[in-house]
C-alpha atoms as a PDB file:
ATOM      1  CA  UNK A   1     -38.559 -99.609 -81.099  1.00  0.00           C
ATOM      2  CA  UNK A   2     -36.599 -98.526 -78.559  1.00  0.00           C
ATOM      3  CA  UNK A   3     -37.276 -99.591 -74.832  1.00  0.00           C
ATOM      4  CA  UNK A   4     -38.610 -97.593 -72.391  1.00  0.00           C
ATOM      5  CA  UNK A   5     -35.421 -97.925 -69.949  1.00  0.00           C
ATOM      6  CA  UNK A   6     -33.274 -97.115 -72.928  1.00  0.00           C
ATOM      7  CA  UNK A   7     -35.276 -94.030 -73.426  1.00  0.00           C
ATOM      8  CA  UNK A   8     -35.290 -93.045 -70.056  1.00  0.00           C
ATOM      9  CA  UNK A   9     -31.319 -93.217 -69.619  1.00  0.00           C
ATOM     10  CA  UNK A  10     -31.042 -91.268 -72.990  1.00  0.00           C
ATOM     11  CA  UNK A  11     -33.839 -88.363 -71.079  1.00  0.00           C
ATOM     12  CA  UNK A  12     -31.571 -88.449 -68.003  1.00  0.00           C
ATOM     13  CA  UNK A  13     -28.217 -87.662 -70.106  1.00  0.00           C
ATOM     14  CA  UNK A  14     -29.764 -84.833 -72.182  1.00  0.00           C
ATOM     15  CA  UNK A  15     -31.571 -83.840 -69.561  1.00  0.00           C
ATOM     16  CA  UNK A  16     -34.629 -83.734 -71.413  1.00  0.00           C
ATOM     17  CA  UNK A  17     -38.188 -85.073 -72.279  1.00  0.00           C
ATOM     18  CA  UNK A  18     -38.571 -87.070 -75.665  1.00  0.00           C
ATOM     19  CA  UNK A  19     -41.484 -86.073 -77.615  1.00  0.00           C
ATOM     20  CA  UNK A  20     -40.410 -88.644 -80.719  1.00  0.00           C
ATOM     21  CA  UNK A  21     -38.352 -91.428 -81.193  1.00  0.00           C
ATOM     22  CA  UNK A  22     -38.439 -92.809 -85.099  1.00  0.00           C
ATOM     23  CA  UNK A  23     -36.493 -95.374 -86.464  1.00  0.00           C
ATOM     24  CA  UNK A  24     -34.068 -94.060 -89.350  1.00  0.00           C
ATOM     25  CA  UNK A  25     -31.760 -95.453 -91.776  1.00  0.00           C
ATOM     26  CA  UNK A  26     -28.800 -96.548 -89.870  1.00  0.00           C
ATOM     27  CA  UNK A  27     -26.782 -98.602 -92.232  1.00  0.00           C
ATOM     28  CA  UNK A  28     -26.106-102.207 -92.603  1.00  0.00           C
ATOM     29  CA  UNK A  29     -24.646-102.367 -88.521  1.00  0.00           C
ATOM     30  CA  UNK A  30     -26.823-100.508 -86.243  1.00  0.00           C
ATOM     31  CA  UNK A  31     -30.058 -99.583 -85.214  1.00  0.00           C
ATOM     32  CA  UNK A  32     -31.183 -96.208 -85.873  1.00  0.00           C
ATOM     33  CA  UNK A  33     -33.210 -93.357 -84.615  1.00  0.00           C
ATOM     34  CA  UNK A  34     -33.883 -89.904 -85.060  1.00  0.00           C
ATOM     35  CA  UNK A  35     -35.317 -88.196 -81.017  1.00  0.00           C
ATOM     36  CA  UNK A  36     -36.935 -84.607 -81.347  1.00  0.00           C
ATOM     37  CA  UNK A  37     -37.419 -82.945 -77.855  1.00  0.00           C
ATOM     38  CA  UNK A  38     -38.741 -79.430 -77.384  1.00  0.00           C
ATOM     39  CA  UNK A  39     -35.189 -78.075 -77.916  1.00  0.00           C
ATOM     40  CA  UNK A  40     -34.085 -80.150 -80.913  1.00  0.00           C
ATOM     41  CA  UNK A  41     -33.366 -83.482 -82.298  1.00  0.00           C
ATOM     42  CA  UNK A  42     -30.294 -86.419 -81.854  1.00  0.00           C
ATOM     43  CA  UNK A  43     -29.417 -88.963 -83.349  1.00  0.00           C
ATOM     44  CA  UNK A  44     -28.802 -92.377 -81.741  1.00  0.00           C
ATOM     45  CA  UNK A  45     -27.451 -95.244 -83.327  1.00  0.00           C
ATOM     46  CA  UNK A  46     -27.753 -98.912 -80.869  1.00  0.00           C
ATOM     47  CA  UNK A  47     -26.129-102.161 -81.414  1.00  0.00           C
ATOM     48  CA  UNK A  48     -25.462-105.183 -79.200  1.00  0.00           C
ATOM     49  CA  UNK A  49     -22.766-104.641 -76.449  1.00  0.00           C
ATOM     50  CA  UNK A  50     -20.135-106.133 -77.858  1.00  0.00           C
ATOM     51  CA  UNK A  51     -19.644-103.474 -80.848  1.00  0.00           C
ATOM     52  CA  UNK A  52     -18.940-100.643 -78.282  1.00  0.00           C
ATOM     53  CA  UNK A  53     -15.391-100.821 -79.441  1.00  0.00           C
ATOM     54  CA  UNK A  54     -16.724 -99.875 -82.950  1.00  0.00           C
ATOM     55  CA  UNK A  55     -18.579 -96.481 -81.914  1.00  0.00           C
ATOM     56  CA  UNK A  56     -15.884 -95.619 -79.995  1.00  0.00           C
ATOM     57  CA  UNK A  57     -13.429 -95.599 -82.601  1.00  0.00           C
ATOM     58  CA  UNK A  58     -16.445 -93.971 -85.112  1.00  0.00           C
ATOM     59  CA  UNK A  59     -16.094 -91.056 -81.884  1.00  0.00           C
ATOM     60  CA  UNK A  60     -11.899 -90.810 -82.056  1.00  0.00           C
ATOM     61  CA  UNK A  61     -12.488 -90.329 -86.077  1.00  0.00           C
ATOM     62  CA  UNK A  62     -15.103 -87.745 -85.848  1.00  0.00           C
ATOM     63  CA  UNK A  63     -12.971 -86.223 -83.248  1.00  0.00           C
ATOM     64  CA  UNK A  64      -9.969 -86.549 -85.986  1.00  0.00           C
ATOM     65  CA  UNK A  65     -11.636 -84.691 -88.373  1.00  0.00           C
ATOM     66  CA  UNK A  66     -13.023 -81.908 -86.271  1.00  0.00           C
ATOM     67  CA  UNK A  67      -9.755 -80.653 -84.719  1.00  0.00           C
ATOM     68  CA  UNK A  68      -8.249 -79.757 -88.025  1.00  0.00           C
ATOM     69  CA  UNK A  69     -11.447 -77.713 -88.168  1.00  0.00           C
ATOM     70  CA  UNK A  70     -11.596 -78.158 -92.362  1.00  0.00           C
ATOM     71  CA  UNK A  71     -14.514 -79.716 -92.596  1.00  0.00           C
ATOM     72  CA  UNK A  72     -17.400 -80.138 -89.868  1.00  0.00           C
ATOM     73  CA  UNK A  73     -18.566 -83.459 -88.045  1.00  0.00           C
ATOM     74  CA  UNK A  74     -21.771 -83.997 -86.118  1.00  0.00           C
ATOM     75  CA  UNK A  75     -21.516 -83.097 -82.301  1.00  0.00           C
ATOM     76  CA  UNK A  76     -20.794 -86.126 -80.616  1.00  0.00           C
ATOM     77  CA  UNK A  77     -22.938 -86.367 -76.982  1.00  0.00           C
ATOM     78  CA  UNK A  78     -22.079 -89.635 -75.281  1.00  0.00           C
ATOM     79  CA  UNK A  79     -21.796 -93.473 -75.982  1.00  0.00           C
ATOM     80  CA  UNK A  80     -21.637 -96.251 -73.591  1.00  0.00           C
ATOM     81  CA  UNK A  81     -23.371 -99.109 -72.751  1.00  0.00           C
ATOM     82  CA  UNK A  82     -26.935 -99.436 -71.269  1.00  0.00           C
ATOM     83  CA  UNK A  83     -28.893-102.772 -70.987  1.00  0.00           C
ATOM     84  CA  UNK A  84     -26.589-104.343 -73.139  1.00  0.00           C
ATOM     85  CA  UNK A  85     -26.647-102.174 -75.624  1.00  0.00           C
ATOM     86  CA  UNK A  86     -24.056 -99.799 -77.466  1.00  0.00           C
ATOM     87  CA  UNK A  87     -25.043 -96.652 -78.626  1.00  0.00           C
ATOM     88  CA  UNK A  88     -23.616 -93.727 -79.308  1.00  0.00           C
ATOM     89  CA  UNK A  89     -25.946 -90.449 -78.926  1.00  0.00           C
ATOM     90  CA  UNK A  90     -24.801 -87.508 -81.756  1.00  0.00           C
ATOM     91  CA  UNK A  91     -27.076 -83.847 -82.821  1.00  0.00           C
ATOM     92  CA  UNK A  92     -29.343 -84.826 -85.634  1.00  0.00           C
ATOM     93  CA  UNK A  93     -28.207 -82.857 -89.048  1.00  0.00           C
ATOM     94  CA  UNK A  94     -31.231 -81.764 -91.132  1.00  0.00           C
ATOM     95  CA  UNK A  95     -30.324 -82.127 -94.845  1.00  0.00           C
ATOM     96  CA  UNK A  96     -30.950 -81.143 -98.106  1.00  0.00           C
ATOM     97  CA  UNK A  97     -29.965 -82.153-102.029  1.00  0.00           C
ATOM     98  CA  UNK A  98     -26.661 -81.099-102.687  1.00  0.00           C
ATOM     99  CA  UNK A  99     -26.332 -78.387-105.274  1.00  0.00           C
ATOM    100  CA  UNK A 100     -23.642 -77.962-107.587  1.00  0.00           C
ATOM    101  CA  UNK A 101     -22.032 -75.472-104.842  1.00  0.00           C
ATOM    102  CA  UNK A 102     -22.599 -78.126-102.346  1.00  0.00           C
ATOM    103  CA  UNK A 103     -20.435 -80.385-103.999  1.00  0.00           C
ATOM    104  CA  UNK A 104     -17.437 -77.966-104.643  1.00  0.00           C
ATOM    105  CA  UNK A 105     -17.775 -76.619-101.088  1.00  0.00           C
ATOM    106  CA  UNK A 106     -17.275 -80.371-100.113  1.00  0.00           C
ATOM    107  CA  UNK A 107     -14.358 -81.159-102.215  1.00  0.00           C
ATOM    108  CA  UNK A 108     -12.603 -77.992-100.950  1.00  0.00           C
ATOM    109  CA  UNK A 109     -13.441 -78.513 -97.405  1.00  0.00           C
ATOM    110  CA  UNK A 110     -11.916 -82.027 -98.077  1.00  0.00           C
ATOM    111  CA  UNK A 111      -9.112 -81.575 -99.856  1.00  0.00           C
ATOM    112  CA  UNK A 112      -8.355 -79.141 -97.231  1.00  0.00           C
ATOM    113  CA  UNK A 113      -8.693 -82.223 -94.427  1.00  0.00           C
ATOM    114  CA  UNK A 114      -6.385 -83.739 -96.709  1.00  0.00           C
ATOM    115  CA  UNK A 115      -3.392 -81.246 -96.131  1.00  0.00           C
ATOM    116  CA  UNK A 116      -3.669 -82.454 -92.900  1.00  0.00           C
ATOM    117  CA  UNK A 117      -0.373 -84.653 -92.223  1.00  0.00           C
ATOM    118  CA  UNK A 118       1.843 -86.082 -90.208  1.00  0.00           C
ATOM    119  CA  UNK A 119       5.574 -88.212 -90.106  1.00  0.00           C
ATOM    120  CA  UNK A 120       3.887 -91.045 -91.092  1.00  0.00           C
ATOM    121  CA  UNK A 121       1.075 -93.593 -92.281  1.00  0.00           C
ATOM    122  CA  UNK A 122      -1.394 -95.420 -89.915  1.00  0.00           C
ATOM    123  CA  UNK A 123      -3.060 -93.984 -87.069  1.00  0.00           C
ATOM    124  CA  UNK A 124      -3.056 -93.936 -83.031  1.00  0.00           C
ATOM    125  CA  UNK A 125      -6.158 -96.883 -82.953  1.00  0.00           C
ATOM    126  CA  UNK A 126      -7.270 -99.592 -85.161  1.00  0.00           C
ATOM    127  CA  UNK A 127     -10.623 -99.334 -86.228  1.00  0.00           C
ATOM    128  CA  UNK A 128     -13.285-100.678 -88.503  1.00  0.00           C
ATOM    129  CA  UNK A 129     -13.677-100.819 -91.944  1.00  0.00           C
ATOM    130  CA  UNK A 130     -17.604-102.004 -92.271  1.00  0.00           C
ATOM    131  CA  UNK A 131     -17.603-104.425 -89.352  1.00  0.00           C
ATOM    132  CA  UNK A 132     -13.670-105.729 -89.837  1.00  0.00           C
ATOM    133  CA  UNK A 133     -11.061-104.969 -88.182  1.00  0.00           C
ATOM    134  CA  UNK A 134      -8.733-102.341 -89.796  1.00  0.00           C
ATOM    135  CA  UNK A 135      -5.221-102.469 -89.132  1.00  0.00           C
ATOM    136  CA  UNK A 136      -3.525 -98.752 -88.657  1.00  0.00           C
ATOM    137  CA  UNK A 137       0.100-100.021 -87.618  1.00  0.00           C
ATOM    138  CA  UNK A 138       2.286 -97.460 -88.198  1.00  0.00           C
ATOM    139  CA  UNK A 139       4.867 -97.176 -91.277  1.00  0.00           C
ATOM    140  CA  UNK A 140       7.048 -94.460 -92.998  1.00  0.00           C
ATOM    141  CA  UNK A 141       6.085 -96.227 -96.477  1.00  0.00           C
ATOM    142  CA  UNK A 142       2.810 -96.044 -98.095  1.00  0.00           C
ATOM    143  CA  UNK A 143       3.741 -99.052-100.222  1.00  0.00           C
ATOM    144  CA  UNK A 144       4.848-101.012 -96.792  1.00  0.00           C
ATOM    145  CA  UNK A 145       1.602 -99.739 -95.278  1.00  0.00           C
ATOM    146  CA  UNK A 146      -0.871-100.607 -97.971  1.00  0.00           C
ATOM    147  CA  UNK A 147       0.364-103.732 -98.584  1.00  0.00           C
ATOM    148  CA  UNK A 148       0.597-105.044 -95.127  1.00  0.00           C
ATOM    149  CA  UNK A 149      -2.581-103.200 -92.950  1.00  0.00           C
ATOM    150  CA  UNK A 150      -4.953-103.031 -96.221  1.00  0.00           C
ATOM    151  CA  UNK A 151      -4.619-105.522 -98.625  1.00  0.00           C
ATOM    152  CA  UNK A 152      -3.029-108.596 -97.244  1.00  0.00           C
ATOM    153  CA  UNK A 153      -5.279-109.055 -94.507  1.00  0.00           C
ATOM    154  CA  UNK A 154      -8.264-108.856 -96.782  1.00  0.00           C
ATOM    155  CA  UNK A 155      -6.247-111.255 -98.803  1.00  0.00           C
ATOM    156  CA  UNK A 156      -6.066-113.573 -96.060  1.00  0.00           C
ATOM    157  CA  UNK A 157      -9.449-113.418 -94.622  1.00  0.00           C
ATOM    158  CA  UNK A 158     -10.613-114.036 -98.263  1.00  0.00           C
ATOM    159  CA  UNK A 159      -8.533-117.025 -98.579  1.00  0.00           C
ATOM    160  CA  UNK A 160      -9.217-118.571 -95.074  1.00  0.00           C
ATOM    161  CA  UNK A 161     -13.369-117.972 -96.149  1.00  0.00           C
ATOM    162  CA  UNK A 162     -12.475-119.792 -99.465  1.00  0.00           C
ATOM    163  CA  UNK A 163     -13.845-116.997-101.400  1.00  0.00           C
ATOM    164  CA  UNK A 164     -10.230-116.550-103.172  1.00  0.00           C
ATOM    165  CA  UNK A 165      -8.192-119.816-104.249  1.00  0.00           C
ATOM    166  CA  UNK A 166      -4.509-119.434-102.817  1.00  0.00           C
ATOM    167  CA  UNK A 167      -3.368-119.290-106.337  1.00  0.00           C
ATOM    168  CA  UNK A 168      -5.172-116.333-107.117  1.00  0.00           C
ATOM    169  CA  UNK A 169      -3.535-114.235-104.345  1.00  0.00           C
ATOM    170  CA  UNK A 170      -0.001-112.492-105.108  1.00  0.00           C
ATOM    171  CA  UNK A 171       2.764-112.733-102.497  1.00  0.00           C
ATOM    172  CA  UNK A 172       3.471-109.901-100.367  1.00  0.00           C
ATOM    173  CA  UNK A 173       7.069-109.058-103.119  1.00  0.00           C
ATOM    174  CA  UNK A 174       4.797-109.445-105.871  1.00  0.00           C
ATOM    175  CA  UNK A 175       2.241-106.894-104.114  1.00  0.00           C
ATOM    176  CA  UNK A 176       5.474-104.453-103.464  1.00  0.00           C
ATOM    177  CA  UNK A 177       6.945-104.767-106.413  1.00  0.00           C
ATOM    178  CA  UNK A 178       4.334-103.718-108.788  1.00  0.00           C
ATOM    179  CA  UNK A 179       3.244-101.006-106.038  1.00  0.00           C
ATOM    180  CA  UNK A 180       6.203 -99.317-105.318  1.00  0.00           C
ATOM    181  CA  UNK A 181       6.678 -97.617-108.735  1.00  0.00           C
ATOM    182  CA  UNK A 182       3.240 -95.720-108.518  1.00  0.00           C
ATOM    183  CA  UNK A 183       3.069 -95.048-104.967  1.00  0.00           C
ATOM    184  CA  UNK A 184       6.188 -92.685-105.163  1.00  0.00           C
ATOM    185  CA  UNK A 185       6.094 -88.939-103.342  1.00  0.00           C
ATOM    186  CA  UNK A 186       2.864 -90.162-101.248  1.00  0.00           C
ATOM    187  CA  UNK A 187       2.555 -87.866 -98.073  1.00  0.00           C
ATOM    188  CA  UNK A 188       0.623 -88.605 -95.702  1.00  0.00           C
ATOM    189  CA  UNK A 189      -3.220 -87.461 -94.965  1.00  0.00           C
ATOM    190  CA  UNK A 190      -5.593 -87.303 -92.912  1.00  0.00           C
ATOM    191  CA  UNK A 191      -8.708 -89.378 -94.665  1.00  0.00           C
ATOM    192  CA  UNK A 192     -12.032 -89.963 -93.984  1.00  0.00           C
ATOM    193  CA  UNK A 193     -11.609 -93.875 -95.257  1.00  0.00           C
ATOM    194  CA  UNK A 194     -14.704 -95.273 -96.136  1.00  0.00           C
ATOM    195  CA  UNK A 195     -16.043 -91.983 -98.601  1.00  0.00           C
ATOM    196  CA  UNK A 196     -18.858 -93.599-100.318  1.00  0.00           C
ATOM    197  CA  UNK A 197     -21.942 -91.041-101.043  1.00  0.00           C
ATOM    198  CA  UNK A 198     -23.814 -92.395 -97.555  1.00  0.00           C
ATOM    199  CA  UNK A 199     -21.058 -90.925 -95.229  1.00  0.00           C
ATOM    200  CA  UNK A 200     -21.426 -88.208 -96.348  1.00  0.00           C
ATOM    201  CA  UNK A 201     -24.302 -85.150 -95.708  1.00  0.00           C
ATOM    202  CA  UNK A 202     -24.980 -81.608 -96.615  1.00  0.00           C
ATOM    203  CA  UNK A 203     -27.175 -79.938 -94.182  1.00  0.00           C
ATOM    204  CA  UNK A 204     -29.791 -77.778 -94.962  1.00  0.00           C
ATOM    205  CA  UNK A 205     -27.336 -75.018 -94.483  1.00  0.00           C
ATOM    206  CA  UNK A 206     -25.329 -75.983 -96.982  1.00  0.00           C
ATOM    207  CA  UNK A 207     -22.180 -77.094 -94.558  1.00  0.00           C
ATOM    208  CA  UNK A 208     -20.949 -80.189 -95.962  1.00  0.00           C
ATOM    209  CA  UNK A 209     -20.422 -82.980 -92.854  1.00  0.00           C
ATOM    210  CA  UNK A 210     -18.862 -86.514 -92.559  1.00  0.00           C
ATOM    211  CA  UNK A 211     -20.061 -89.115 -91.098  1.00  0.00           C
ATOM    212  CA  UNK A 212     -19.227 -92.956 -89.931  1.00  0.00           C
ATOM    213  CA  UNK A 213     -15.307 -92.457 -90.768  1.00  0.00           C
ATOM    214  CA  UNK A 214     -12.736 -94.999 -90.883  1.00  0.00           C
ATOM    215  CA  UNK A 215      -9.801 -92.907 -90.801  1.00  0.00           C
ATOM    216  CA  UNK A 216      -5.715 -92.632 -90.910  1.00  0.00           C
ATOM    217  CA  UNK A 217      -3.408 -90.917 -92.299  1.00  0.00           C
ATOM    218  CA  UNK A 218      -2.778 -92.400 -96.030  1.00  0.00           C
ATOM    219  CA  UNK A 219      -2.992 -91.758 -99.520  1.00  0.00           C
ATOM    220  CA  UNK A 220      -5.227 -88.575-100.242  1.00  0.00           C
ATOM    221  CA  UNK A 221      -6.364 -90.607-103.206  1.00  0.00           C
ATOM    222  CA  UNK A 222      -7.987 -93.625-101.184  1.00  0.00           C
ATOM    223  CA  UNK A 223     -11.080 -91.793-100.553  1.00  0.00           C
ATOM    224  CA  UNK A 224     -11.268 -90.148-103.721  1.00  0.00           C
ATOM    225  CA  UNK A 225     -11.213 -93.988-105.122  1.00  0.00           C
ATOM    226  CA  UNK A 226     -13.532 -95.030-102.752  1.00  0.00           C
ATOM    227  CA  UNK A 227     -15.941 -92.014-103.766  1.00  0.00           C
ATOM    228  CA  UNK A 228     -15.427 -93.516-107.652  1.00  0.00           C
ATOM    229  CA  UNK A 229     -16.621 -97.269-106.380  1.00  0.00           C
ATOM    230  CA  UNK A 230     -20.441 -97.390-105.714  1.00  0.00           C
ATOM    231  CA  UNK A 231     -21.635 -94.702-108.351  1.00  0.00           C
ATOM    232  CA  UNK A 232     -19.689 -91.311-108.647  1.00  0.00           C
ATOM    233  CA  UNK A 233     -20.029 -87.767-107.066  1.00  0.00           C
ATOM    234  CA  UNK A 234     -20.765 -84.791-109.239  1.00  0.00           C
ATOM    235  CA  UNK A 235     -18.110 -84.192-111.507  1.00  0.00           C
ATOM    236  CA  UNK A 236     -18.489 -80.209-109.542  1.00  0.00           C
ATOM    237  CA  UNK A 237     -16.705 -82.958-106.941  1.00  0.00           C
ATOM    238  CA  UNK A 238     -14.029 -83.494-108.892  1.00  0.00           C
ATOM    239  CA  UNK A 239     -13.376 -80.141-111.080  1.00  0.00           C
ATOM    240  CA  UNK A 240     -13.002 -78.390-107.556  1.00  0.00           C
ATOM    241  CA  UNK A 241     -11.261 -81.148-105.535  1.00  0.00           C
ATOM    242  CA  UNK A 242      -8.344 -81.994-108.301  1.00  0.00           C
ATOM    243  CA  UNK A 243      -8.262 -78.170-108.908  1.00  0.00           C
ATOM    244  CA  UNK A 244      -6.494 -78.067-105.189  1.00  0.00           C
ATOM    245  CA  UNK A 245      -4.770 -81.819-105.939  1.00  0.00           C
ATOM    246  CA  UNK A 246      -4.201 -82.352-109.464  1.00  0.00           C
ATOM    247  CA  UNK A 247      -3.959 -86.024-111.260  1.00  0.00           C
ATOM    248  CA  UNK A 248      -1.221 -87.301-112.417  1.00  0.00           C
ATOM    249  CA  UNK A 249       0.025 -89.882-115.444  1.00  0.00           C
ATOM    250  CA  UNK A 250      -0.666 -92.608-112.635  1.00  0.00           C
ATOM    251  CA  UNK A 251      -3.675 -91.217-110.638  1.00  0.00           C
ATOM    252  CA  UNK A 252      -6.396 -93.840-112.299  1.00  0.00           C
ATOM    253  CA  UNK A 253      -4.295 -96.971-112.156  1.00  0.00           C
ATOM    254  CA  UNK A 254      -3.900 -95.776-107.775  1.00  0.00           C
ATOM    255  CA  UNK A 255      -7.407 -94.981-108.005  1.00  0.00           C
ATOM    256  CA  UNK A 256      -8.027 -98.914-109.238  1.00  0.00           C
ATOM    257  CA  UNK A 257      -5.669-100.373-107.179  1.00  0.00           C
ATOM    258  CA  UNK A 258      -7.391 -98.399-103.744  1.00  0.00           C
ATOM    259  CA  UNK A 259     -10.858 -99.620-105.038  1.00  0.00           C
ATOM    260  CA  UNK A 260      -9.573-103.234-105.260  1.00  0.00           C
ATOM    261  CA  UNK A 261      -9.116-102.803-101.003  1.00  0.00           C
ATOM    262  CA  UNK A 262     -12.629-101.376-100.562  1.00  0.00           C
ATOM    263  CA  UNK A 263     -14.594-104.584-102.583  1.00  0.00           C
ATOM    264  CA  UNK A 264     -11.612-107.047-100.941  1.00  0.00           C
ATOM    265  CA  UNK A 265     -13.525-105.923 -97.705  1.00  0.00           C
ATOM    266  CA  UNK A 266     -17.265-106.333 -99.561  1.00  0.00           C
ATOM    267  CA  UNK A 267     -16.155-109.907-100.713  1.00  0.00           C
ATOM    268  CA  UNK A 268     -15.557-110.800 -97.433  1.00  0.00           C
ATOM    269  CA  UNK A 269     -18.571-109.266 -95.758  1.00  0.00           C
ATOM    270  CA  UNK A 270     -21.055-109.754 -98.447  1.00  0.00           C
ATOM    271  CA  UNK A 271     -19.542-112.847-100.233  1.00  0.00           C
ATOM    272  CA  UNK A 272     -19.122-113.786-103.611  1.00  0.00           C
ATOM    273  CA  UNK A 273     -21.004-111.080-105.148  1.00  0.00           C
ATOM    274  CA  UNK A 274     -17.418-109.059-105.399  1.00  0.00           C
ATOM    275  CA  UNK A 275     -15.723-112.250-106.513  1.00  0.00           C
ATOM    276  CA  UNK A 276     -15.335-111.224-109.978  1.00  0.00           C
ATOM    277  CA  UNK A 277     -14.631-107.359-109.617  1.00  0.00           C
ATOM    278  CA  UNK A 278     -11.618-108.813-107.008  1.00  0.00           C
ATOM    279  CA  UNK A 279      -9.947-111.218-109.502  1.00  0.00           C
ATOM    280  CA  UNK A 280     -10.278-108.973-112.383  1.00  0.00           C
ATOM    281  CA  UNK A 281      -8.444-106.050-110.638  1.00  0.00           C
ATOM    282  CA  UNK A 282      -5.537-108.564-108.859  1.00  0.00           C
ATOM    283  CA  UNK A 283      -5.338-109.906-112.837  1.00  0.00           C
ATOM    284  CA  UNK A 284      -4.802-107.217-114.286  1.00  0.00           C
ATOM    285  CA  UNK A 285      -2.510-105.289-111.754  1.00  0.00           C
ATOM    286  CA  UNK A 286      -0.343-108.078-110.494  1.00  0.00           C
END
């Protein structure tokens, strides 16, 4: 539930009554819940004080995203701290099944984020992939860049949690070497980073939105992998979104090779669950 001071301060910056406050869904991080006031409804997310840093780089994503004005976000309010608490205070999205058109309007509206580019790969701010740290350090090679800010850290933190033996961990020229030859003609995009069916939403309009984005400017690919990972969009997804980006002779191998970064990052959040999915990827790629 959420306290009656907290509710007060979130009354005094929306300058309105609550009538509800429910407890939703809010992933594995936060606290969620959904406030309906005679006007409408928000949606507030809380978490101790010390993960401001992680809504406030959610905010600068969702911010991303919405100036390319391709695809929409959910109207960010406020976030701060209050009694110890982080939060971050957003409009409530009222939602519906996706259709088959709801699925190619969100592939376009995508791949249309994903024209989005820049000089090079990385991004202005770390941020958070999950609860870890992700490391957007600039670099004018994708190769460089995934290698060094994606999987070598996860490779590390995996080895220094024992939940990969050194031996079982390729060296950074290994990494490169069997890299370089697919990741050739990579431009950068804009990407949402961490596209798994929760993040994202189709209102009851029909307007496709993101939600909780990790994002940078990288391969276009990376979140179509990481859409692949945990059970697949429709294959409407697909048809319409490689219709606009087509596949290549090396797009499934990428699409593997991506994957292995997102359950690098669920080994070492979830442990040893991912343990075998990890080794058999690093196997059979390096």
């Amino acid at each position: 539930m959420l306290h009656h001071d907290f509710k007060t301060h979130i009354e005094d910056l929306i300058s309105e009554k609550t009538q509800t406050i429910k407890p939703v869904s809010g992933g594995d991080i936060s606290e969620a819940f959904v406030i309906t006031t005679a006007k409408q409804k928000y949606f507030l997310k809380t978490n101790t004080s010390n993960k401001l840093s992680m809504f406030k780089e959610e905010v600068n994503g969702l911010n991303a995203i919405a100036k390319t004005k391709t695809i929409a976000t959910p109207k960010v309010y406020q976030y701060g701290i209050f009694n110890n608490k982080s939060y971050v205070l957003m409009a409530w999205i009222e939602t519906k099944t996706p259709t088959s058109n709801d699925f190619k309007n969100l592939a376009t509206q995508l791949a249309n984020l994903h024209k989005s580019t820049t000089n090079c790969f990385g991004f202005e701010n770390n941020n958070f992939i999950g609860s870890l740290t992700q490391s957007n350090k600039k670099h004018q090679n994708w190769t460089n860049f995934y290698v060094e800010e994606r999987l070598q850290p996860q490779l590390n933190l995996a080895k220094s949690k024992k939940l990969l033996n050194p031996v079982e961990i390729p060296s950074t020229d290994q990494l490169k070497n069997s890299l370089k030859t697919l990741f050739t003609n990579v431009k950068p995009s804009l990407i949402h980073g961490d596209l798994w069916s929760g993040n994202y939403i189709i209102a009851s309009n029909g307007t496709p939105y993101l939600i909780d984005p990790a994002v940078y400017y990288g391969h276009n690919e990376v979140d179509i992998a990481m859409t692949k990972l945990f059970g697949s969009f429709s294959n409407h997804f697909y048809n319409a979104y490689f219709d606009i980006f087509p596949t290549d002779s090396h797009t499934y191998q990428r699409i593997e090779i991506y994957q292995l970064y997102y359950l690098l990052v669920h080994l070492n959040l979830f442990g040893s669950s991912y343990y075998g999915s990890v080794k058999s990827i690093l196997k059979k790629l390096f």
